[in-house]
PDB file of N, CA and C in Angstrom:
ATOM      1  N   UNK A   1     146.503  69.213  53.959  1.00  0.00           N
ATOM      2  CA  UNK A   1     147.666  68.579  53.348  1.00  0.00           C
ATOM      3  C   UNK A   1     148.837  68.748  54.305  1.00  0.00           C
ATOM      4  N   UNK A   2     149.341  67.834  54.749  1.00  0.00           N
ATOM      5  CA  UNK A   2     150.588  67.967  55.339  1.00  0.00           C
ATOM      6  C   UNK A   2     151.972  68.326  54.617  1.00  0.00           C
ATOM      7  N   UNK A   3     152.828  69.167  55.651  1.00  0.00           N
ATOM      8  CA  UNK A   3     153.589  69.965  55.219  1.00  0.00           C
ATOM      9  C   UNK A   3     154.710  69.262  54.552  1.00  0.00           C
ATOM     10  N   UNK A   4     154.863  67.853  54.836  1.00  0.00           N
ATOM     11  CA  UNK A   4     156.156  67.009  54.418  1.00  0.00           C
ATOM     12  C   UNK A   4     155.731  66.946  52.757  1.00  0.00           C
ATOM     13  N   UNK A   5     154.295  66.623  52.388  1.00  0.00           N
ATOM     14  CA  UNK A   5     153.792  66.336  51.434  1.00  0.00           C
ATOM     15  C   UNK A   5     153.742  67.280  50.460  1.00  0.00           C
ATOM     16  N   UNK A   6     153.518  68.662  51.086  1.00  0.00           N
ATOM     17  CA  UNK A   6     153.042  69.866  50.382  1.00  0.00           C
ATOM     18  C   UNK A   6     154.818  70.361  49.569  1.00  0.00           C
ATOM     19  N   UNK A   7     155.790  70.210  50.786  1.00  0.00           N
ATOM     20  CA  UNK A   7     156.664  70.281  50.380  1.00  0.00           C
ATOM     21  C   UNK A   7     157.506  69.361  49.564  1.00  0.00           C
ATOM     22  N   UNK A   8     157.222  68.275  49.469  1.00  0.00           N
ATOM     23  CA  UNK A   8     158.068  67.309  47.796  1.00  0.00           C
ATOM     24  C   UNK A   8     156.784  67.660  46.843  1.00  0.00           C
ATOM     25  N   UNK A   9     155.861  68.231  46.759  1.00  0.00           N
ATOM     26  CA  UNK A   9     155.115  68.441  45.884  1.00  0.00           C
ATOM     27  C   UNK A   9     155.631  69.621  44.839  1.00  0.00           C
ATOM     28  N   UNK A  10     155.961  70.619  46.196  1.00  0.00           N
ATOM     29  CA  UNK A  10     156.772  71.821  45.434  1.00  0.00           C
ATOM     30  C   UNK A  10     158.025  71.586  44.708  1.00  0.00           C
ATOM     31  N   UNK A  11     158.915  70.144  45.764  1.00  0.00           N
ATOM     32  CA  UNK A  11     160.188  70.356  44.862  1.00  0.00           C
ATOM     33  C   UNK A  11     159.585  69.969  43.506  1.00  0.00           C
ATOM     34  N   UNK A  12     158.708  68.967  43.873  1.00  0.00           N
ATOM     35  CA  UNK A  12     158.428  68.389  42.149  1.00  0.00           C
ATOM     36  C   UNK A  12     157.791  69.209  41.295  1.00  0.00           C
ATOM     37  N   UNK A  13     157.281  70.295  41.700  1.00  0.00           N
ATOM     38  CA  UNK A  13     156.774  70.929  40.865  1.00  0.00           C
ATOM     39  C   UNK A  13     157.830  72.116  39.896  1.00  0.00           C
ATOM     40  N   UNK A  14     158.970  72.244  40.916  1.00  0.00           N
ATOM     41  CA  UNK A  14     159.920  72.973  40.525  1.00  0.00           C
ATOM     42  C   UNK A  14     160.641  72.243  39.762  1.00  0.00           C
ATOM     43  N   UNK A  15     161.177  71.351  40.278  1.00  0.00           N
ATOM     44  CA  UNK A  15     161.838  70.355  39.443  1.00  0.00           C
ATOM     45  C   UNK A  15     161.238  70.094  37.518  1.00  0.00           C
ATOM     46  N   UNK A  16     160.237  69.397  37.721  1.00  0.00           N
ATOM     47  CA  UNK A  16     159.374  69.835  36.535  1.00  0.00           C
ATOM     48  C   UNK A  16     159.124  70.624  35.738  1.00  0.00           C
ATOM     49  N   UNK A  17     159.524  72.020  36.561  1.00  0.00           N
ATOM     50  CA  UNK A  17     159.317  72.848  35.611  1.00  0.00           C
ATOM     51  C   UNK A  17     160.619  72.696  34.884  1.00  0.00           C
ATOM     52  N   UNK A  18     161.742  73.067  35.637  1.00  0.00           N
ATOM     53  CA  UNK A  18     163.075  73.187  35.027  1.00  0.00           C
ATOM     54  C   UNK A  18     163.280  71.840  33.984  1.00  0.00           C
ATOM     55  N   UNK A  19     162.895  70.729  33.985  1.00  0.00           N
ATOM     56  CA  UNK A  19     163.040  69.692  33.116  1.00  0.00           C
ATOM     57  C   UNK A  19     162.257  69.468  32.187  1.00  0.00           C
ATOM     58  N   UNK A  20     160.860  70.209  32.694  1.00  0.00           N
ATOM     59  CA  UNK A  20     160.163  69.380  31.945  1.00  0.00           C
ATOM     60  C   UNK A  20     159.745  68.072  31.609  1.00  0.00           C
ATOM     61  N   UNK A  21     159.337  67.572  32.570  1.00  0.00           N
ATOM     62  CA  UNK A  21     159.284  66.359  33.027  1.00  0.00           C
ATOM     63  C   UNK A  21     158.151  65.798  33.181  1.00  0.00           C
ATOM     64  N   UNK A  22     157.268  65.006  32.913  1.00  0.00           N
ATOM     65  CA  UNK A  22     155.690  64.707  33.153  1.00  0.00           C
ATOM     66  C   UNK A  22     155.515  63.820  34.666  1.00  0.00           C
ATOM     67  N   UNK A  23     154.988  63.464  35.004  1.00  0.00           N
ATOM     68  CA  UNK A  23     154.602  63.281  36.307  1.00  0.00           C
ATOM     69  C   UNK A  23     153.704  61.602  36.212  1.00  0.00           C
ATOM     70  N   UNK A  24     154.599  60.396  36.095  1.00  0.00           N
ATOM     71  CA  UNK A  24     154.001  59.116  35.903  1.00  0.00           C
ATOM     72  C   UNK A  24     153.209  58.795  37.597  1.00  0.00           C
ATOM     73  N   UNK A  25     152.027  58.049  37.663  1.00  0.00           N
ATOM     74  CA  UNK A  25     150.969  57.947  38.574  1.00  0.00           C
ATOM     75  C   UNK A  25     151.340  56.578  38.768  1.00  0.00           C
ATOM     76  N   UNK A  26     151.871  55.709  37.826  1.00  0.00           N
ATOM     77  CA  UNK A  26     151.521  54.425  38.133  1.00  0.00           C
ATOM     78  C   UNK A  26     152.880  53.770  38.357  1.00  0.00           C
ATOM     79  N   UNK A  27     153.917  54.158  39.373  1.00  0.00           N
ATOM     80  CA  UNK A  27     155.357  53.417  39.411  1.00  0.00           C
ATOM     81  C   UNK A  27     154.771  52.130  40.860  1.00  0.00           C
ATOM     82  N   UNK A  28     155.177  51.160  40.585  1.00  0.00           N
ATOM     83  CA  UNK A  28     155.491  49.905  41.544  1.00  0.00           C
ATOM     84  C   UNK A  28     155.946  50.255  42.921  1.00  0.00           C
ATOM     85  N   UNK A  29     155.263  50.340  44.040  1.00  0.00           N
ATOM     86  CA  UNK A  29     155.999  50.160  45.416  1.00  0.00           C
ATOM     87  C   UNK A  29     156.057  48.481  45.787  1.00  0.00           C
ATOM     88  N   UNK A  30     157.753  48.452  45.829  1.00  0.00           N
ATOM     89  CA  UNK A  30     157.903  46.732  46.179  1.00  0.00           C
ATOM     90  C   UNK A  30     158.555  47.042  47.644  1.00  0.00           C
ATOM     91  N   UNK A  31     157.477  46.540  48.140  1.00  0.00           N
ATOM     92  CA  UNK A  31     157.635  46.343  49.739  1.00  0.00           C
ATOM     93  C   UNK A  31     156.913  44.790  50.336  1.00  0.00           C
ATOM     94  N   UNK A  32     157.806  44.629  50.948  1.00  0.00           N
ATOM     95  CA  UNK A  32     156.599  43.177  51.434  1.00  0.00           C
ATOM     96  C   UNK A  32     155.360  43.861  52.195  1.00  0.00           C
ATOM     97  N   UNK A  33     155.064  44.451  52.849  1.00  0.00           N
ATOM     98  CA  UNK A  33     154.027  45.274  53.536  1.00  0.00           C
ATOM     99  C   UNK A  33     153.177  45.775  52.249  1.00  0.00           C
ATOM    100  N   UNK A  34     153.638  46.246  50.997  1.00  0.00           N
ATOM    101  CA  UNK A  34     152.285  46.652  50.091  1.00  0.00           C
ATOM    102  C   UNK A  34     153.051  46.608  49.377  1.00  0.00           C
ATOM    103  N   UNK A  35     153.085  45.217  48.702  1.00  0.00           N
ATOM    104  CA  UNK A  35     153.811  45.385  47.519  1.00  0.00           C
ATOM    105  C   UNK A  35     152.867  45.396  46.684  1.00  0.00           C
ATOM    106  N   UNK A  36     153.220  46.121  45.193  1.00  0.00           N
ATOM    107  CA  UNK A  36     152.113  46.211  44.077  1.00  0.00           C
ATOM    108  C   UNK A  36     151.695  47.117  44.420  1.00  0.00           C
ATOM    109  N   UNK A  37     151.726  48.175  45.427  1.00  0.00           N
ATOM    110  CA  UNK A  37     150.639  49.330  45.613  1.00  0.00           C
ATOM    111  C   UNK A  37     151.347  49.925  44.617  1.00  0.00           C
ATOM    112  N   UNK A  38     150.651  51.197  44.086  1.00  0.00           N
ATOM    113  CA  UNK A  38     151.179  52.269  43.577  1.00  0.00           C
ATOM    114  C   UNK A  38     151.222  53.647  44.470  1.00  0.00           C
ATOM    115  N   UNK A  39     151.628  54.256  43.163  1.00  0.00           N
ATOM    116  CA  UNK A  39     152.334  55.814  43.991  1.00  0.00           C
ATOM    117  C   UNK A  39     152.535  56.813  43.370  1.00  0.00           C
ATOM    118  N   UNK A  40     152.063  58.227  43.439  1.00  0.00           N
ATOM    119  CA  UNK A  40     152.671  58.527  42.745  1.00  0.00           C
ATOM    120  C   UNK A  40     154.622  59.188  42.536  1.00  0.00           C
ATOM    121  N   UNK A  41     154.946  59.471  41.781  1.00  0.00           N
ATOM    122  CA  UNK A  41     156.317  60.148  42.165  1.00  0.00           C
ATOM    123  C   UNK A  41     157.122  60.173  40.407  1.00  0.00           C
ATOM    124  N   UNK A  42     157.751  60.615  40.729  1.00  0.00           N
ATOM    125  CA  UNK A  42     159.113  61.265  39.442  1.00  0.00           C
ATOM    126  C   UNK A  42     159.395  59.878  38.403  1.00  0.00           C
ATOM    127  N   UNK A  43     159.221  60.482  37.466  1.00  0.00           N
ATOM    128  CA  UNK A  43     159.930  58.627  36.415  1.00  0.00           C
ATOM    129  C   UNK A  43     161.298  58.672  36.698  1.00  0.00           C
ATOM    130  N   UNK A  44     162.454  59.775  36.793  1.00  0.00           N
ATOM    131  CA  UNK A  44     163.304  59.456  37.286  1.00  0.00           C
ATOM    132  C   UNK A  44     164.372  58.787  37.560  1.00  0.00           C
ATOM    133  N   UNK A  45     164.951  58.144  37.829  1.00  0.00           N
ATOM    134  CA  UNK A  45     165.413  56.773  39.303  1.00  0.00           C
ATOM    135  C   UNK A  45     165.780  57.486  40.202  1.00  0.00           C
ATOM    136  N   UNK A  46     167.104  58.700  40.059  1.00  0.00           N
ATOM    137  CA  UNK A  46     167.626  59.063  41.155  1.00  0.00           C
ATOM    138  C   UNK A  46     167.472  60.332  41.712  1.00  0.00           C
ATOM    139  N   UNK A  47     165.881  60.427  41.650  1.00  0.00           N
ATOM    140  CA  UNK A  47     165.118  62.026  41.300  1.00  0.00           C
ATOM    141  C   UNK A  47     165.045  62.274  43.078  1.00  0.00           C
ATOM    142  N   UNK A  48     164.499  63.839  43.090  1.00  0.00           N
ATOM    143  CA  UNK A  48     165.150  63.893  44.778  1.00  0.00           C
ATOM    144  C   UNK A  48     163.505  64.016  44.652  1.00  0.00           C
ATOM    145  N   UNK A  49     162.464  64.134  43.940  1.00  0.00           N
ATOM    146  CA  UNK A  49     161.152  63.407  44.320  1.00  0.00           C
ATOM    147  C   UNK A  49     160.534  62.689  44.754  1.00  0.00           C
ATOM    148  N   UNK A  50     161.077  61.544  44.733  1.00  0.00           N
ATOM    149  CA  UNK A  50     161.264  60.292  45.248  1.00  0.00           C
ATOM    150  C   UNK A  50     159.222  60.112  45.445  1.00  0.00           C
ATOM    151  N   UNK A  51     159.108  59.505  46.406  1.00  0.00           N
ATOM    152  CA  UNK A  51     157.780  59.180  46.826  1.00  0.00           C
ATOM    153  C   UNK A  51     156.675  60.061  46.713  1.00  0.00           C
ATOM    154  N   UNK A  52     155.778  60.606  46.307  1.00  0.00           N
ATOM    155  CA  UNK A  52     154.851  61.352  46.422  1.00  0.00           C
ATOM    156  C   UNK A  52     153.848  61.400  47.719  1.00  0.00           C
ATOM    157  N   UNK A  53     153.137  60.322  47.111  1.00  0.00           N
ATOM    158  CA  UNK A  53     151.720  60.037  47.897  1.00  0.00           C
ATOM    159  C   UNK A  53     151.190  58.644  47.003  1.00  0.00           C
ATOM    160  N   UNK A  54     150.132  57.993  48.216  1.00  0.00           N
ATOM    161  CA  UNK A  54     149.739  56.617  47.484  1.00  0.00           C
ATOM    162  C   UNK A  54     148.726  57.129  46.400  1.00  0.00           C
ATOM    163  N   UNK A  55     148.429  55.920  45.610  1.00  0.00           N
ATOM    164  CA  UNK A  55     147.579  56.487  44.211  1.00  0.00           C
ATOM    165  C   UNK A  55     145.887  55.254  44.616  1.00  0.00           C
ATOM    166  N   UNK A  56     145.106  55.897  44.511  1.00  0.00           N
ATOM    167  CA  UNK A  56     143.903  55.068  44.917  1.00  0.00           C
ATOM    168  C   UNK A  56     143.090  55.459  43.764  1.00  0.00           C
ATOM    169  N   UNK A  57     142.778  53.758  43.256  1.00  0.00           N
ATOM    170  CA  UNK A  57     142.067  53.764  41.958  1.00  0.00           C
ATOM    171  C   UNK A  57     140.748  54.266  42.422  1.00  0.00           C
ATOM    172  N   UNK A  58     140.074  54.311  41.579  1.00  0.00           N
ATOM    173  CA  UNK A  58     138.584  55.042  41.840  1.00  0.00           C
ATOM    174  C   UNK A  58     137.777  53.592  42.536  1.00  0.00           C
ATOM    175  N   UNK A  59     137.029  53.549  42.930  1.00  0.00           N
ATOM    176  CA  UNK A  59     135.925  52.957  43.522  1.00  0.00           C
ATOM    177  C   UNK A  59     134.398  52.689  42.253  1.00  0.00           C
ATOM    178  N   UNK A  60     134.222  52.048  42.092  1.00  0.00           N
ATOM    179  CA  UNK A  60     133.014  51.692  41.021  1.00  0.00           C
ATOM    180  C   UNK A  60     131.973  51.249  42.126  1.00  0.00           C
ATOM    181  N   UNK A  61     130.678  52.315  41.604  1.00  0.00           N
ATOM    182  CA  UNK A  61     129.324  52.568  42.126  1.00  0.00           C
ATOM    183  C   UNK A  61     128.878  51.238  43.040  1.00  0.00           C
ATOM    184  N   UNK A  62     129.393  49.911  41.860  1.00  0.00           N
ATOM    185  CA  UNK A  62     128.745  48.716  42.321  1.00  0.00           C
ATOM    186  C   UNK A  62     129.531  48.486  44.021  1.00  0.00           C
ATOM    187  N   UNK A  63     130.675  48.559  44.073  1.00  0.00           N
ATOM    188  CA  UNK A  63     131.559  48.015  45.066  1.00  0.00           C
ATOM    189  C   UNK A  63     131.497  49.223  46.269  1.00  0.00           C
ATOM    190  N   UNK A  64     130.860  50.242  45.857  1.00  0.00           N
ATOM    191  CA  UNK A  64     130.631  50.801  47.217  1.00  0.00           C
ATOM    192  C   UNK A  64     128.636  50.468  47.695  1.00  0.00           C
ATOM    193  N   UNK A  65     128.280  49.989  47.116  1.00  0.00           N
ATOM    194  CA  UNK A  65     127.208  49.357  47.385  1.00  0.00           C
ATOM    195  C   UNK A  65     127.435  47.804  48.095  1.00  0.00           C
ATOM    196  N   UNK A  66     128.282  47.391  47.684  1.00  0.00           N
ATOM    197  CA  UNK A  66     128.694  46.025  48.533  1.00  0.00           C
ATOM    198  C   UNK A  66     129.512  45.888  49.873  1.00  0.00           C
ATOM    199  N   UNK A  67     130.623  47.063  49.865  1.00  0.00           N
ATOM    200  CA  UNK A  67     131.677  46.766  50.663  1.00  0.00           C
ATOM    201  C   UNK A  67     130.872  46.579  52.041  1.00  0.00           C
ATOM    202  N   UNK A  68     129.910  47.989  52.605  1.00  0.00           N
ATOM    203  CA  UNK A  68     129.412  47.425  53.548  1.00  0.00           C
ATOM    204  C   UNK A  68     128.915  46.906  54.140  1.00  0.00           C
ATOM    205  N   UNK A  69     127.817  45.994  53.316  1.00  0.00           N
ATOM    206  CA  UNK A  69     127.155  44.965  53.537  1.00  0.00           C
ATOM    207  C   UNK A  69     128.262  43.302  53.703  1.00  0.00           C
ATOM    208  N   UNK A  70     128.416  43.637  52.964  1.00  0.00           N
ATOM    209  CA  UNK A  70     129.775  42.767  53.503  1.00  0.00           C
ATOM    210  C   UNK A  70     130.199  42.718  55.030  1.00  0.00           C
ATOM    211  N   UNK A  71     130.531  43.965  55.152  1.00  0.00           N
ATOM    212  CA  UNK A  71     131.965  44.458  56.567  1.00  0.00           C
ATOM    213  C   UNK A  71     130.715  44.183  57.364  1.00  0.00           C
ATOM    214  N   UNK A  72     129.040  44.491  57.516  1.00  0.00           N
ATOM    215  CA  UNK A  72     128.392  44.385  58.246  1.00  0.00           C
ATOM    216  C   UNK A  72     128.073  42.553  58.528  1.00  0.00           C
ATOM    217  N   UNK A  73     128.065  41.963  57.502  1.00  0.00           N
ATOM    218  CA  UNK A  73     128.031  40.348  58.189  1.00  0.00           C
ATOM    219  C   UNK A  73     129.602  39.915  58.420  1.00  0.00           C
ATOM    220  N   UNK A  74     130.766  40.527  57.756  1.00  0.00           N
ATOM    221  CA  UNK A  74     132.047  39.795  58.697  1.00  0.00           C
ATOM    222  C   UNK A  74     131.680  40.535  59.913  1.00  0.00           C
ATOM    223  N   UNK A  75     131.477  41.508  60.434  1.00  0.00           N
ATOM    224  CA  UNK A  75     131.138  41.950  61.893  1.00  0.00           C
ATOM    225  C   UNK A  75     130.142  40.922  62.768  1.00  0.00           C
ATOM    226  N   UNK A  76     128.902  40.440  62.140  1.00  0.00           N
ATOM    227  CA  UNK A  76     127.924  39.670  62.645  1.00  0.00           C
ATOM    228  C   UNK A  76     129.271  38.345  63.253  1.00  0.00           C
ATOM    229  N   UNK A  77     129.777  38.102  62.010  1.00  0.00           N
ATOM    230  CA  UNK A  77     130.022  36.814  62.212  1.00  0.00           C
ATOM    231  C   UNK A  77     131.681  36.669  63.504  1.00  0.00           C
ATOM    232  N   UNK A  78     132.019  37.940  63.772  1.00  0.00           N
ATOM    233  CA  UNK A  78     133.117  37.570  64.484  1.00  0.00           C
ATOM    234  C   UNK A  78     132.358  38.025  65.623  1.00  0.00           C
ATOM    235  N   UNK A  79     131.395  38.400  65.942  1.00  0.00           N
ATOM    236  CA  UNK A  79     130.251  38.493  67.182  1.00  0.00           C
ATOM    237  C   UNK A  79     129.967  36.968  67.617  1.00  0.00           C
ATOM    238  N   UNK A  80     129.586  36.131  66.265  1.00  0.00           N
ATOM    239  CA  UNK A  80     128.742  35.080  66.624  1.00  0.00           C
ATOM    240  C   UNK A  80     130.026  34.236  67.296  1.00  0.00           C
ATOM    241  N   UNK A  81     131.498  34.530  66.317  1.00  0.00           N
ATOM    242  CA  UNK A  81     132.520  33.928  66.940  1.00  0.00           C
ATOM    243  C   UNK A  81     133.042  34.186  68.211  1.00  0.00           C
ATOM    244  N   UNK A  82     132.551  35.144  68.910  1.00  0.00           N
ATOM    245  CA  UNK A  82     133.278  35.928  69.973  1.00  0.00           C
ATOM    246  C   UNK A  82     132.234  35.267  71.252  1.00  0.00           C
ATOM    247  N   UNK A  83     131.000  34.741  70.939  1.00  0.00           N
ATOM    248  CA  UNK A  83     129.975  34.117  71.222  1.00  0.00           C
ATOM    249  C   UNK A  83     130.227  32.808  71.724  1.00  0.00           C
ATOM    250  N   UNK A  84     130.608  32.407  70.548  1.00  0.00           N
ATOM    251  CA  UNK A  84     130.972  30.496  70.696  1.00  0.00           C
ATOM    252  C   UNK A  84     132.266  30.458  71.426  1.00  0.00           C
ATOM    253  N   UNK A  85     133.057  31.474  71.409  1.00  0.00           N
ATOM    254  CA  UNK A  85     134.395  31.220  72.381  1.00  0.00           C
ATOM    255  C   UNK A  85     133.788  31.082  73.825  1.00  0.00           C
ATOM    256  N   UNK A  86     133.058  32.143  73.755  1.00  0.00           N
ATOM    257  CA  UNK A  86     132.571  32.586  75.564  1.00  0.00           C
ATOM    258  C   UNK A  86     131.789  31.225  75.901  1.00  0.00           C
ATOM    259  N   UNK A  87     131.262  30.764  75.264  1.00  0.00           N
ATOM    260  CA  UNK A  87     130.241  29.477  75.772  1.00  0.00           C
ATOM    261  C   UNK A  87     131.519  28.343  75.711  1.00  0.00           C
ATOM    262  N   UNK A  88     132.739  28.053  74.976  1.00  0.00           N
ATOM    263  CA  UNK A  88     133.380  27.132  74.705  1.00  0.00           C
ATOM    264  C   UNK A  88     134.294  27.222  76.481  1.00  0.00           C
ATOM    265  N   UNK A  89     134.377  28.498  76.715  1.00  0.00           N
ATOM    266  CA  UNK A  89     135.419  28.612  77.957  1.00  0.00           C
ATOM    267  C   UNK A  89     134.343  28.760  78.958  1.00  0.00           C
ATOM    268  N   UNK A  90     132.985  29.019  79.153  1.00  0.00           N
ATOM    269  CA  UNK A  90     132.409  28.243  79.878  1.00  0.00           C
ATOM    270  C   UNK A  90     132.168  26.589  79.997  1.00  0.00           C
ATOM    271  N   UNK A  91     132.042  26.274  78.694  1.00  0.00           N
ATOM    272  CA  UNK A  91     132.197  24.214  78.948  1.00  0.00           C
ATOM    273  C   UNK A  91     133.149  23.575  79.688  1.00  0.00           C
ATOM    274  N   UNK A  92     134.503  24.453  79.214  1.00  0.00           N
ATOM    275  CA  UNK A  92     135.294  23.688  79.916  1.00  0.00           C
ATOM    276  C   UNK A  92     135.374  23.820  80.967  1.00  0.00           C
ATOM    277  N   UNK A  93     135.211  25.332  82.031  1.00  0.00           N
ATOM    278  CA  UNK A  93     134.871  25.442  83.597  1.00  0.00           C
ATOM    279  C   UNK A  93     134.030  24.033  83.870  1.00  0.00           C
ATOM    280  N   UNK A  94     132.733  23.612  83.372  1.00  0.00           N
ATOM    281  CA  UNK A  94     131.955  22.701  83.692  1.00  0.00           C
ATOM    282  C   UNK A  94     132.750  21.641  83.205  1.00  0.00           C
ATOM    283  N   UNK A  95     133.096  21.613  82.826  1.00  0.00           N
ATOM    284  CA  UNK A  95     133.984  20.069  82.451  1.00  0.00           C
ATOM    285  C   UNK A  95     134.910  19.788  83.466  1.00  0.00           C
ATOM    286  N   UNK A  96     135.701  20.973  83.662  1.00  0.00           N
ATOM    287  CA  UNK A  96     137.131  21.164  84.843  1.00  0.00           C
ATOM    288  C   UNK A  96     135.925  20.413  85.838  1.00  0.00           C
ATOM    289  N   UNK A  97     135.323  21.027  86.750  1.00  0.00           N
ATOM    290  CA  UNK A  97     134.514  20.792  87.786  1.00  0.00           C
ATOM    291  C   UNK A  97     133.832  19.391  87.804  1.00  0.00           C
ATOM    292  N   UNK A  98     132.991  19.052  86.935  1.00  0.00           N
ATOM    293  CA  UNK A  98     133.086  17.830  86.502  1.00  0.00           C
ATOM    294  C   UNK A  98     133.788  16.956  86.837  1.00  0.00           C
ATOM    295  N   UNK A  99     134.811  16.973  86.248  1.00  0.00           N
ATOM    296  CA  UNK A  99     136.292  15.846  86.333  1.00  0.00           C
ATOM    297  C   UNK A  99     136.477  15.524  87.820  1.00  0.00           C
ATOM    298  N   UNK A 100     137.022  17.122  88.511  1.00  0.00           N
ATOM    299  CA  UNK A 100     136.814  17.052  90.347  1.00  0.00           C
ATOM    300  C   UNK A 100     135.907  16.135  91.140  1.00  0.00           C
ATOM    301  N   UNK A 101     134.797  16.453  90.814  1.00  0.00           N
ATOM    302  CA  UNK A 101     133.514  15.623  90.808  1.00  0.00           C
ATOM    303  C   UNK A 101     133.788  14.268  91.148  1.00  0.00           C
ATOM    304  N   UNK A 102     134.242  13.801  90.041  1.00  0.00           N
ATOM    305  CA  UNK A 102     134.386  12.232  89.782  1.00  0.00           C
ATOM    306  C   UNK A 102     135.765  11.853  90.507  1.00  0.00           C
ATOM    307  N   UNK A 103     136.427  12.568  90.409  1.00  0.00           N
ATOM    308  CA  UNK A 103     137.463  12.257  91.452  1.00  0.00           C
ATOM    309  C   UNK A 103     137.328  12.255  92.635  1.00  0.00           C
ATOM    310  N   UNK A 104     136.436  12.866  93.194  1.00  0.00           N
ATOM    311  CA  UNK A 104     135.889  12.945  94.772  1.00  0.00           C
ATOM    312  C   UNK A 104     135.252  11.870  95.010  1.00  0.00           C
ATOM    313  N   UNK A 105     134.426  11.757  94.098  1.00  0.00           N
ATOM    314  CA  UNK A 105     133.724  10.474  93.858  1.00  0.00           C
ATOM    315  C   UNK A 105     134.341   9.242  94.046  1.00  0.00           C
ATOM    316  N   UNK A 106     135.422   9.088  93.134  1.00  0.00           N
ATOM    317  CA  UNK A 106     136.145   8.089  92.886  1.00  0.00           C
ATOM    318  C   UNK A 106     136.859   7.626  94.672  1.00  0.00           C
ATOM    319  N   UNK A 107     137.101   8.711  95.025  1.00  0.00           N
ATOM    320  CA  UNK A 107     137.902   8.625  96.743  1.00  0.00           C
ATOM    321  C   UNK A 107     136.930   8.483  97.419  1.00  0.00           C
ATOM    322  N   UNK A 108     135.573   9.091  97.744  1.00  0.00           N
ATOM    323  CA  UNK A 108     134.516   8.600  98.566  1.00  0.00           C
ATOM    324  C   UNK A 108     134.471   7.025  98.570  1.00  0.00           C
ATOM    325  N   UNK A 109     134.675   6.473  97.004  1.00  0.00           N
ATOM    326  CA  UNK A 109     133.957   5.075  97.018  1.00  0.00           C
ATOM    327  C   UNK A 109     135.338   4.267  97.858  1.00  0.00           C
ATOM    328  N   UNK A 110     136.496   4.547  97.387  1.00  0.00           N
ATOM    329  CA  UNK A 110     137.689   3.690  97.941  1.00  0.00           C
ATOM    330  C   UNK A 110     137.010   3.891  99.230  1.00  0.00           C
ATOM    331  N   UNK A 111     137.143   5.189  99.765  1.00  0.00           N
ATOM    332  CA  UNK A 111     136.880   5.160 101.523  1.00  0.00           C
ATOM    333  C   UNK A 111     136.142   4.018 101.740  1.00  0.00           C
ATOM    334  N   UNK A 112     134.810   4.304 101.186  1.00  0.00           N
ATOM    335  CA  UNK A 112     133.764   3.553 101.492  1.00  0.00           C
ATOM    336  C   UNK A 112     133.926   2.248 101.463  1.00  0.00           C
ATOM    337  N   UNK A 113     134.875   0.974 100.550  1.00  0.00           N
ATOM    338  CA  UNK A 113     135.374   0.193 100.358  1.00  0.00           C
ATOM    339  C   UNK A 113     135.398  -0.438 101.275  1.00  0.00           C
ATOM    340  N   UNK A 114     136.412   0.580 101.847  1.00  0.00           N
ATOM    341  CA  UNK A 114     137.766   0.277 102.990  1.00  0.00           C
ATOM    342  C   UNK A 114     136.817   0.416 104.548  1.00  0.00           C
ATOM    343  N   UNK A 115     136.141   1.213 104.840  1.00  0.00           N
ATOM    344  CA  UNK A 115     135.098   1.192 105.509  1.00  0.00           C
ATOM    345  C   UNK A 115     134.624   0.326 105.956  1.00  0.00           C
ATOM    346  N   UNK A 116     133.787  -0.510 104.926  1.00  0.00           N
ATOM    347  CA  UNK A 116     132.857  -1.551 105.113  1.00  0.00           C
ATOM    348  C   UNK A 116     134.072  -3.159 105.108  1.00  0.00           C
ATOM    349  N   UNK A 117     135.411  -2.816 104.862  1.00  0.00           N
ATOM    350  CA  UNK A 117     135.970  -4.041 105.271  1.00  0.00           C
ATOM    351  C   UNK A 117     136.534  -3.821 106.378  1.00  0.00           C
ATOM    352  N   UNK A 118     136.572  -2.971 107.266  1.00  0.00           N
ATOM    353  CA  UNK A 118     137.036  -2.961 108.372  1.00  0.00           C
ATOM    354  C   UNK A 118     135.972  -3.027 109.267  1.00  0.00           C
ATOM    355  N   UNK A 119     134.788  -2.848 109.425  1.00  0.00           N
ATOM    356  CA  UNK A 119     134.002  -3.146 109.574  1.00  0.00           C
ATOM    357  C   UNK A 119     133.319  -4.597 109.529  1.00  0.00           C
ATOM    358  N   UNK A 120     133.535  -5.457 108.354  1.00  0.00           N
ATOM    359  CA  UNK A 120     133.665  -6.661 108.233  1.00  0.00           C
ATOM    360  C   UNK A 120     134.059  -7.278 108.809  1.00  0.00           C
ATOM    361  N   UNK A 121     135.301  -6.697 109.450  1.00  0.00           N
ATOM    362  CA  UNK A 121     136.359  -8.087 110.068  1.00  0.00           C
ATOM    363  C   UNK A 121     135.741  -7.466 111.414  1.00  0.00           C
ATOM    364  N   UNK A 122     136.032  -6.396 111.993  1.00  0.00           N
ATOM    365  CA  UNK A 122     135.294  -6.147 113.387  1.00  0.00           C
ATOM    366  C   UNK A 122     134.148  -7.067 114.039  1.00  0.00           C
ATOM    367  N   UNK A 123     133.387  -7.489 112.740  1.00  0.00           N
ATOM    368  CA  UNK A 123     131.866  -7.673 112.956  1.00  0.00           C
ATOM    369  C   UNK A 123     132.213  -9.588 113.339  1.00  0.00           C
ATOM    370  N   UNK A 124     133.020 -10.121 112.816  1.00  0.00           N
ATOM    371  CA  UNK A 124     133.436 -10.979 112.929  1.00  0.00           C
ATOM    372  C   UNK A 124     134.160 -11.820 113.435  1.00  0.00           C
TER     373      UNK A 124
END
């Protein structure tokens, strides 16, 4: 247990005692980052308890039988995705090269054109 923790535990526990105060589990953290989480801490408002620790509902038998079968095919599947990228940025190397290709191409034939009409008129 960490000491930041151990220590608002104590104030609250002191606190509590002197008030008499019960200890609510389920107050609202509104944060855009986790909003809706819970927490526990002081009912309070302007209690020097303030935050406790997060509150984690229990887990049901069924859903720890699923979660990892799950996490094990999203894993498959950002493999298979990590897959199709690598072959996608190889196509386009062959495509880039390709294109060159035909452009070389494309200038061989002008040459060649131009070639055979100068040649033409020479011959003539």
């Amino acid at each position: 247990m960490s000491t930041t923790l151990f220590n608002k535990l104590q104030r609250l526990y002191s606190r509590l005692q002197q008030q008499a105060v019960t200890l609510t589990p389920l107050c609202d953290f509104i944060v855009s980052d986790n909003n809706g989480r819970r927490f526990w801490g002081c009912p309070e408002t302007n209690s020097i308890c303030g935050f406790i620790g997060w509150y984690e509902e229990p887990m049901f038998a069924h859903s720890k039988a699923i979660i990892p079968g799950l996490l094990r095919k999203i894993n498959k599947l950002q493999k298979v995705v990590e897959d199709i990228k690598e072959q996608a940025t190889k196509h386009e190397r062959a495509v880039e090269k390709i294109k060159e290709q035909a452009t070389m191409l494309k200038y061989y034939l002008v040459y060649s054109w131009i070639f055979f009409a100068v040649v033409s008129v020479f011959m003539l």
